[in-house]
Protein backbone atom coordinates (compact mmCIF):
# COMPACT_ATOMS: atom_id res chain seq x y z
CA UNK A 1 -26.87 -7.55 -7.08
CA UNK A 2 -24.42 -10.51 -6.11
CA UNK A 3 -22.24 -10.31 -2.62
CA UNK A 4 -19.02 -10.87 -2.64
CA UNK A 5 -16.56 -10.90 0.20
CA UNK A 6 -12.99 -9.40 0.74
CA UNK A 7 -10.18 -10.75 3.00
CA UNK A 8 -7.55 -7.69 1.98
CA UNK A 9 -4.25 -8.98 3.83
CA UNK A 10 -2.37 -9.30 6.80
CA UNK A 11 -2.59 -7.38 9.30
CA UNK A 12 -6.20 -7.06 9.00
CA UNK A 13 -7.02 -10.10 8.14
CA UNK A 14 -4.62 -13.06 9.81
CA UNK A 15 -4.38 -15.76 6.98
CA UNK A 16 -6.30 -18.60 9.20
CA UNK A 17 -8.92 -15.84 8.91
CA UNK A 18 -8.44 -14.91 5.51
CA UNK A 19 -8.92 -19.18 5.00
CA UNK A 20 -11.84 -19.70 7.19
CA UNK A 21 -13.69 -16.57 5.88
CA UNK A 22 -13.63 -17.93 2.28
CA UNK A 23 -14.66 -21.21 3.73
CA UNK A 24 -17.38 -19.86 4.97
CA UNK A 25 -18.13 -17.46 1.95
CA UNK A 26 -17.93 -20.65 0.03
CA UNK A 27 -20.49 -22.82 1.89
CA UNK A 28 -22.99 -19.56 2.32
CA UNK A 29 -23.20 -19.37 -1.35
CA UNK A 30 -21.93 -15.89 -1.88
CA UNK A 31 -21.08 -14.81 -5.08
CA UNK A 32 -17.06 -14.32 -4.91
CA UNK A 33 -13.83 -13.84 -2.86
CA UNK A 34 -10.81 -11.27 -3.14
CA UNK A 35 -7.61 -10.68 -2.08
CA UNK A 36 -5.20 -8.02 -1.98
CA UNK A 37 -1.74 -7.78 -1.80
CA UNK A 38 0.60 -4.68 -0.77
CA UNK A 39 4.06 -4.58 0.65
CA UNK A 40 3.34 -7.37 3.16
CA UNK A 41 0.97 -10.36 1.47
CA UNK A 42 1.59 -11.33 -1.74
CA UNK A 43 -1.84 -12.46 -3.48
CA UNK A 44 -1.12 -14.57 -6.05
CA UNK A 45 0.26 -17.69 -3.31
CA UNK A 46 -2.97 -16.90 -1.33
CA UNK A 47 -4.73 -17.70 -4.06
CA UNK A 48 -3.34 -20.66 -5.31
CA UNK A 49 -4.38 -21.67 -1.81
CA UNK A 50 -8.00 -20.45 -1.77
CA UNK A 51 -8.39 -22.73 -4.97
CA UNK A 52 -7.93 -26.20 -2.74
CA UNK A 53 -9.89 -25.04 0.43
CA UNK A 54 -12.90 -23.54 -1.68
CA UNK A 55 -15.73 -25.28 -3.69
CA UNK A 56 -17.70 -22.79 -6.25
CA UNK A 57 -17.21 -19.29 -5.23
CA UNK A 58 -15.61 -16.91 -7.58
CA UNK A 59 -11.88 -16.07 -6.48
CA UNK A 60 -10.21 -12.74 -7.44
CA UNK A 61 -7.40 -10.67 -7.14
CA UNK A 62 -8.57 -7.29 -6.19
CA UNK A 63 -5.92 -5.87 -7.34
CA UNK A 64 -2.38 -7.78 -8.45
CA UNK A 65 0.37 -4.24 -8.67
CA UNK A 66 1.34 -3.48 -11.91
CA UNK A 67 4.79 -2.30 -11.30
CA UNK A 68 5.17 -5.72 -9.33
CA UNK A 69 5.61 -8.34 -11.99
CA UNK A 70 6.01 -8.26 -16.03
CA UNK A 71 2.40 -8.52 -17.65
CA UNK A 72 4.07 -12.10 -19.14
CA UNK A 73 4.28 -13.16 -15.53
CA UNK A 74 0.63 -12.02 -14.75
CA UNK A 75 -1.44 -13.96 -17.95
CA UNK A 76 1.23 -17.54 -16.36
CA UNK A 77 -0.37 -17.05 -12.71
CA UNK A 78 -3.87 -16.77 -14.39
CA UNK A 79 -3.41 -19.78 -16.23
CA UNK A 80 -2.28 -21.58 -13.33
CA UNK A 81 -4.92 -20.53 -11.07
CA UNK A 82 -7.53 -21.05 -14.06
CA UNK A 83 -6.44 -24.23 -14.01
CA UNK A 84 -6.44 -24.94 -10.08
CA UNK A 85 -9.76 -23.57 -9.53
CA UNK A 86 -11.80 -24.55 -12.17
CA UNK A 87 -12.05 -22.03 -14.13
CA UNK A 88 -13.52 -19.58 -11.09
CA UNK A 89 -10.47 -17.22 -11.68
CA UNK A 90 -10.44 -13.38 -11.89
CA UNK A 91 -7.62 -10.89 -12.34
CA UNK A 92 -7.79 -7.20 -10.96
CA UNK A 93 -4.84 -5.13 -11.97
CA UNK A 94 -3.95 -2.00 -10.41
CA UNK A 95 -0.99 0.72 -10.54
CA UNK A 96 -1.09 1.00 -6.60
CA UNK A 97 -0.13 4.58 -6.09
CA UNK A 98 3.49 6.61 -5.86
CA UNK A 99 4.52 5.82 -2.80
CA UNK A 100 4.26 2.07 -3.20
CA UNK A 101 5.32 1.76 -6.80
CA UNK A 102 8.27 3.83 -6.47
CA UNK A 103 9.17 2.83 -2.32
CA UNK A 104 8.66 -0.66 -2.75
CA UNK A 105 8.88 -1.42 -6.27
CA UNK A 106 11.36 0.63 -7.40
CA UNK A 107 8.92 1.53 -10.53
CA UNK A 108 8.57 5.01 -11.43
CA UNK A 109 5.44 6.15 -11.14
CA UNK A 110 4.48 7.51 -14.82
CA UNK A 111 2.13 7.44 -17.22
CA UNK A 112 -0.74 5.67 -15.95
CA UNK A 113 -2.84 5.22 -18.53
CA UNK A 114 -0.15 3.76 -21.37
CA UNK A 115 1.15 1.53 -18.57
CA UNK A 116 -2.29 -0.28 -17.73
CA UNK A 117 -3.72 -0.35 -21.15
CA UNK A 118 -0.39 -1.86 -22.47
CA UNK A 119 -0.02 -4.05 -19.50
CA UNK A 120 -3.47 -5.41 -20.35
CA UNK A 121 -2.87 -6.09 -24.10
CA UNK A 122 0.11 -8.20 -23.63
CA UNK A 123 -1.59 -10.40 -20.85
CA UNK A 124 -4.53 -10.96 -23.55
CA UNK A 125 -2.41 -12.08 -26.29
CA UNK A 126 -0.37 -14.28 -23.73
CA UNK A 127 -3.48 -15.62 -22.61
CA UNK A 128 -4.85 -16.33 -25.91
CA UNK A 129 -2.19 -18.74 -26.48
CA UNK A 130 -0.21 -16.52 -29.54
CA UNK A 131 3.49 -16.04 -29.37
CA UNK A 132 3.81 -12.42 -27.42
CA UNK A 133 5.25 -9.87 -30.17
CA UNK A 134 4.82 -7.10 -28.44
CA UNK A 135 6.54 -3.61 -29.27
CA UNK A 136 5.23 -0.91 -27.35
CA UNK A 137 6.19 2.64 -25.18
CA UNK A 138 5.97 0.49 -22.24
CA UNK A 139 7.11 -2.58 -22.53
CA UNK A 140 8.80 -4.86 -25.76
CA UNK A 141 8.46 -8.38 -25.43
CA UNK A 142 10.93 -9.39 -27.10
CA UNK A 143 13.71 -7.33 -26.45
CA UNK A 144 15.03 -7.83 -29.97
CA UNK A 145 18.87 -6.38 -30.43
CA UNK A 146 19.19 -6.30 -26.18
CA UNK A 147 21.48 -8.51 -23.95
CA UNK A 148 22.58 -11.05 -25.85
CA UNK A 149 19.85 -10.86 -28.60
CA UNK A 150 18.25 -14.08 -27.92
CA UNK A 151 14.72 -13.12 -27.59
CA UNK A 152 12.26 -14.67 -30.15
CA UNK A 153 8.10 -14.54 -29.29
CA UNK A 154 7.60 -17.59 -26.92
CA UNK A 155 3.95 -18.52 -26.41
CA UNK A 156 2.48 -20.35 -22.80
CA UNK A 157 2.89 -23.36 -22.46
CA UNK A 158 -0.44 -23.99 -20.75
CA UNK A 159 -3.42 -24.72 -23.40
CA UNK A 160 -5.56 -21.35 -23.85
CA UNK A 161 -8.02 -21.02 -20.92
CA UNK A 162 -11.38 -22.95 -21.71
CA UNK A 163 -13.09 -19.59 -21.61
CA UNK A 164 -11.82 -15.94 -21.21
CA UNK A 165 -10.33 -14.72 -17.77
CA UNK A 166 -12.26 -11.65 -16.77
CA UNK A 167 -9.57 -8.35 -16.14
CA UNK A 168 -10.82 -5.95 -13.55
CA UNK A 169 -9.22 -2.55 -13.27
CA UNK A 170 -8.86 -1.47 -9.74
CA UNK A 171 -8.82 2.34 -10.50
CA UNK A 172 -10.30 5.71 -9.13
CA UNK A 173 -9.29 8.79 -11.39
CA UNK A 174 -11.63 10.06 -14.10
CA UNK A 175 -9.12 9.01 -17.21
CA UNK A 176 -8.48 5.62 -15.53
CA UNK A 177 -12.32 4.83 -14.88
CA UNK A 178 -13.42 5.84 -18.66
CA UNK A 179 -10.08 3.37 -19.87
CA UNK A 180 -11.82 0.73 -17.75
CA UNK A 181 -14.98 1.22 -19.36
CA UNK A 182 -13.33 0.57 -22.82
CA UNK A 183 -10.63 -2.52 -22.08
CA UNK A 184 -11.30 -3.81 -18.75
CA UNK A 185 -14.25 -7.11 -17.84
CA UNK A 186 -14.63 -4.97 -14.42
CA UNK A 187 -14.19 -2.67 -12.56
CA UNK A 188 -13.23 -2.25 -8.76
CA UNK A 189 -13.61 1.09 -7.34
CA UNK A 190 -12.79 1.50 -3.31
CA UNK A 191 -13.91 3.80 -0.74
CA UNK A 192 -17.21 3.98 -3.68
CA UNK A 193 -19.55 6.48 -2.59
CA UNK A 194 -22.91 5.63 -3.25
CA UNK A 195 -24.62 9.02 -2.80
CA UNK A 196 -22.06 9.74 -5.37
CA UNK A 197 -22.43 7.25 -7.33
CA UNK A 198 -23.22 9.02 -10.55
CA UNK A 199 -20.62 11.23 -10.75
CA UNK A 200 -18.10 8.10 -10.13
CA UNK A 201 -19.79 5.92 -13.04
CA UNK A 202 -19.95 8.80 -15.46
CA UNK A 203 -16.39 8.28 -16.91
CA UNK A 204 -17.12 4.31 -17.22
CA UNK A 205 -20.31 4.76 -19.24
CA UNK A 206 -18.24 7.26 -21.28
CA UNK A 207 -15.64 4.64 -21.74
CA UNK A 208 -17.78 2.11 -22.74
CA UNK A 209 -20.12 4.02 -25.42
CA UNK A 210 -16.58 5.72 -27.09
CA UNK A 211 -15.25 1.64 -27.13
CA UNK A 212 -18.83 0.46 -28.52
CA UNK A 213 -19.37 -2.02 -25.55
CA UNK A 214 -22.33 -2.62 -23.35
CA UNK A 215 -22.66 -1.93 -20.03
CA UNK A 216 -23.06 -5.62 -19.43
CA UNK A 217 -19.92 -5.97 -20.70
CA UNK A 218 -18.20 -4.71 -17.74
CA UNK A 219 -18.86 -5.62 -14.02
CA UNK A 220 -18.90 -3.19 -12.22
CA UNK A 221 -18.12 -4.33 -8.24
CA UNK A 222 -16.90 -1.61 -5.32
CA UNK A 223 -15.24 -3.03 -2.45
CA UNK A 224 -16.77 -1.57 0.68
CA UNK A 225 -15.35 -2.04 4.20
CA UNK A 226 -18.39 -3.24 6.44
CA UNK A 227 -19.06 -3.89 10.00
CA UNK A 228 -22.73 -5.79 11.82
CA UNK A 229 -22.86 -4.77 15.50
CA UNK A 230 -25.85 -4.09 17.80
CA UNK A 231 -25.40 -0.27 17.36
CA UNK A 232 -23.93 1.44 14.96
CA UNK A 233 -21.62 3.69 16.97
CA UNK A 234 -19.90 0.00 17.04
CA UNK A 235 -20.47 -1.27 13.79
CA UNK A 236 -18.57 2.33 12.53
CA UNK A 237 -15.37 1.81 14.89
CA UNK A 238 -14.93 -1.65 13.64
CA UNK A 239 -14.41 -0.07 10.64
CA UNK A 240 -12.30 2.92 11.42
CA UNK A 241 -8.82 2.19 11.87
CA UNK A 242 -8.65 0.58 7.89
CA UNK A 243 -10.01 3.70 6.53
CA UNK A 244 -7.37 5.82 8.78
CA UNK A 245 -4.89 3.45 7.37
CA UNK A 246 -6.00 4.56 3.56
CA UNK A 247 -6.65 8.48 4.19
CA UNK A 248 -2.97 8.28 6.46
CA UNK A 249 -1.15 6.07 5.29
CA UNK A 250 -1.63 5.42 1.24
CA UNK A 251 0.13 8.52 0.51
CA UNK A 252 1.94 11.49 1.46
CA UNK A 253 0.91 14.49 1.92
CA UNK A 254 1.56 16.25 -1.38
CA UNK A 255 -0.18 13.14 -3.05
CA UNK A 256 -2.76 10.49 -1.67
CA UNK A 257 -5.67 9.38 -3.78
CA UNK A 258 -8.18 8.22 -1.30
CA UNK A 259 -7.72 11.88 0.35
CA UNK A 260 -8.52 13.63 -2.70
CA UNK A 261 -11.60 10.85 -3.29
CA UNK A 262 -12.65 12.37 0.09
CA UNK A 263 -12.29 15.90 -1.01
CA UNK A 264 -14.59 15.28 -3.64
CA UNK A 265 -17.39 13.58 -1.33
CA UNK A 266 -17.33 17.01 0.59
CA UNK A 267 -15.00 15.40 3.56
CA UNK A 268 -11.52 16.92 2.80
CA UNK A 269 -11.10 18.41 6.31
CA UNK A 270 -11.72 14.99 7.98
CA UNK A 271 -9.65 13.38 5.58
CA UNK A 272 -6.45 15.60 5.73
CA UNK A 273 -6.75 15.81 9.68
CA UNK A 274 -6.78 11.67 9.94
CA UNK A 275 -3.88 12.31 7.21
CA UNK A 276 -1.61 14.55 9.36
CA UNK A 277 -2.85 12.43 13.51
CA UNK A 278 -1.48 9.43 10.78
CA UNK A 279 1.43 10.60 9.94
CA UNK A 280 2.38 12.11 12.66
CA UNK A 281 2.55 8.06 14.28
CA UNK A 282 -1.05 8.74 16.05
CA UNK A 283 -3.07 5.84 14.42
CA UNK A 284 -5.94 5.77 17.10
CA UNK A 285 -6.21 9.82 16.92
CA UNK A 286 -6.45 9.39 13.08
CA UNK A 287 -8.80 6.87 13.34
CA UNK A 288 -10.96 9.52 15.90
CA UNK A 289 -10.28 12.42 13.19
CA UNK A 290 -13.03 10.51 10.84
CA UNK A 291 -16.69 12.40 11.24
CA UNK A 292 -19.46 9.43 11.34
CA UNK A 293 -20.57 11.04 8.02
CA UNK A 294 -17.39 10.23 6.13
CA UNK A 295 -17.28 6.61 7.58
CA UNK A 296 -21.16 5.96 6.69
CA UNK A 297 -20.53 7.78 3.09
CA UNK A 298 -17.51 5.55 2.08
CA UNK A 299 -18.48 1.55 3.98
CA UNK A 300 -20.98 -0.15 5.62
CA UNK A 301 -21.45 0.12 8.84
CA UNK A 302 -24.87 -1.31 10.16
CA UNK A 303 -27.38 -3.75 12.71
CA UNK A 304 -29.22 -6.19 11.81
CA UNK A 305 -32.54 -3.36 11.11
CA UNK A 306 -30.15 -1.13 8.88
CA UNK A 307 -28.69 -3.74 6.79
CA UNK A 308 -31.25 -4.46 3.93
CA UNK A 309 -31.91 -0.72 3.76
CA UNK A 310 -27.55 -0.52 2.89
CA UNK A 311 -27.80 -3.21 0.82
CA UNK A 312 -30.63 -1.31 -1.61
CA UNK A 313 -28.34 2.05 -1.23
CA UNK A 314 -25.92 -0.11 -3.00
CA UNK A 315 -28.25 -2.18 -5.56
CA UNK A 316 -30.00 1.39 -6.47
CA UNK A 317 -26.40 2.60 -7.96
CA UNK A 318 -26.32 -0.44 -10.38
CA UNK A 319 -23.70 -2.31 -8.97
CA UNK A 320 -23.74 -5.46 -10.29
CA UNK A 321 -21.43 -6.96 -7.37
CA UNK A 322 -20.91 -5.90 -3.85
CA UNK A 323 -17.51 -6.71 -2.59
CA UNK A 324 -17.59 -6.26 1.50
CA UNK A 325 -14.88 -6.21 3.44
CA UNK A 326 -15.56 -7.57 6.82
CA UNK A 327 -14.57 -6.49 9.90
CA UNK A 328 -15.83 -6.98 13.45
CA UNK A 329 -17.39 -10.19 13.93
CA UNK A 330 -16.85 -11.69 10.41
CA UNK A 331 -19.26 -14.61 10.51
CA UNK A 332 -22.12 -12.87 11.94
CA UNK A 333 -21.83 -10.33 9.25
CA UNK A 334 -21.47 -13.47 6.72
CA UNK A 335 -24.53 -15.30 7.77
CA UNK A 336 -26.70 -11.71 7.34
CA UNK A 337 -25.35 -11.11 4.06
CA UNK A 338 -26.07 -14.60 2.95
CA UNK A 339 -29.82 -14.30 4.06
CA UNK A 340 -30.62 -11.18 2.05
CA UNK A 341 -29.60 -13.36 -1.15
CA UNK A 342 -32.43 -13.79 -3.78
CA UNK A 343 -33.23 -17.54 -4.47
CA UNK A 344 -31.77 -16.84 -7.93
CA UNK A 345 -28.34 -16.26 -6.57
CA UNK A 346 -28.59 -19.15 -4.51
CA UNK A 347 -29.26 -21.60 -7.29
């Protein structure tokens, strides 16, 4: 299993910390870096930065929002940041959820799974260097007979990648997960459970036997908030306040994904009392409202005796990439990650 590290976005991670945490990612030798974006940080910039202060490590996007930018606009920044980093590039694509799409966006919020396997098409064939003709539910590119009926099938300008860009869908429901297993390179579930763990990869296996893939042909790589303290009472409140800010905040109350994620676990009363301490503008009593069991179920929380033993919880579900999220002291955390890696991984 390879490590990978997360620096999510401002405000909980500053961007001289989001810089020298993938510095420091980058000289360790772990596997890859990701950023996020939501109505604050946009990713794609961050990126293009990453690509000049990093050496080897992988760089991602975990995830760019769908109902942010045209799927034309998407496959350009990957071939720009293909080109900046060396070909070290990955894109994860996401629909964000209802109250982002629609509040920030202005995107309705409809039809998930036309929208992302659409979306995904047209930044392939942009990508593979073909004039985009496409005529779809979702989106026509060209928009023959509209505004003033110029449009003709325009191809990039930038030569076709020297090898494919990997797509990661960054997606949770049961319909979504099995359409990752059958269009995306990866997949990048949050708040992953991995006592759970079968239950959450069934639909991706599905997905990938009904598209006649491998599972080799899709990455598979949660993102898991983590925390190394001296105890883990410490290690767990380090931790806290982001999930608070996912179970209260990502959402309302009629609809919020990671709540209903935490239903499933077997946590829904902890989950919908952070929800409503949240909402309510009580961000410390929401963060209080989450039972130690729901925080060591959904991240990482451990000392320097309980860390190998989370790593194998993790390796045992057949992750093929661990994606922490680092909070607390960041390099410590770092530097203990980077000494479980197997000499393979190093090389």
């Amino acid at each position: 299993m390879r490590i990978g590290v997360a620096v999510a976005y401002w405000p909980w991670f500053r961007l001289r910390d989001q810089i020298e945490t993938a510095r420091l990612a980058d000289e360790l030798g772990l596997d890859s870096l990701w950023v996020s974006e939501t109505w604050g940080q946009e990713a794609v910039s961050l990126l293009g930065h990453l690509t000049a202060v990093t050496r080897r490590i992988r760089l991602g996007a975990a995830v760019l929002q769908i109902p942010a930018r045209q799927p034309t606009t998407v496959a350009t920044a990957a071939a720009t940041l293909h080109d900046l980093s060396g070909g070290r590039i990955m894109i994860g694509l996401g629909l964000s959820g209802p109250q982002i799409s629609e509040g920030w966006y202005g995107v309705p919020f409809s039809q998930p799974l036309a929208r992302t396997r659409e979306y995904i098409e047209v930044v392939r064939e942009a990508l593979s260097g073909k004039p985009v003709d496409h005529q779809g539910e979702q989106w026509t590119i060209p928009a023959y007979g509209q505004g003033l009926g110029q449009g003709k099938p325009l191809r990039l300008m930038a030569p076709p990648a020297n090898r494919r860009i990997p797509l990661f869908l960054g997606v949770s429901g049961a319909r979504t997960v099995e359409q990752a297993g059958a269009l995306a390179d990866g997949w990048l579930p949050f708040l992953f459970s991995a006592a759970h763990a079968e239950e959450l990869t069934a639909p991706l296996l599905r997905g990938i036997q009904k598209a006649g893939r491998s599972r080799s042909d899709v990455e598979v790589a949660p993102i898991v908030p983590a925390a190394l303290a001296d105890d883990l009472a410490t290690a767990r409140d380090q931790i806290r306040p982001f999930i608070a800010f996912y179970l209260g905040g990502m959402g309302s109350p009629e609809k919020n994904f990671y709540v209903d994620l935490a239903d499933r676990y077997g946590h829904g009363a902890s989950a919908r009392a952070c929800q409503e301490r949240f909402l309510a503008g009580d961000r410390r009593g929401a963060a209080a409202e989450l039972s130690d069991d729901l925080i060591d179920l959904i991240s990482l929380p451990v000392t320097d005796d309980t860390l190998a033993a989370g790593l194998d919880r993790y390796a045992a579900t057949g992750a093929d990439t661990l994606i922490t999220m680092p909070f607390g002291d960041r390099p410590r955390l770092l530097r203990a990650l980077a000494s479980h890696l197997s000499t393979d991984i190093r090389q």
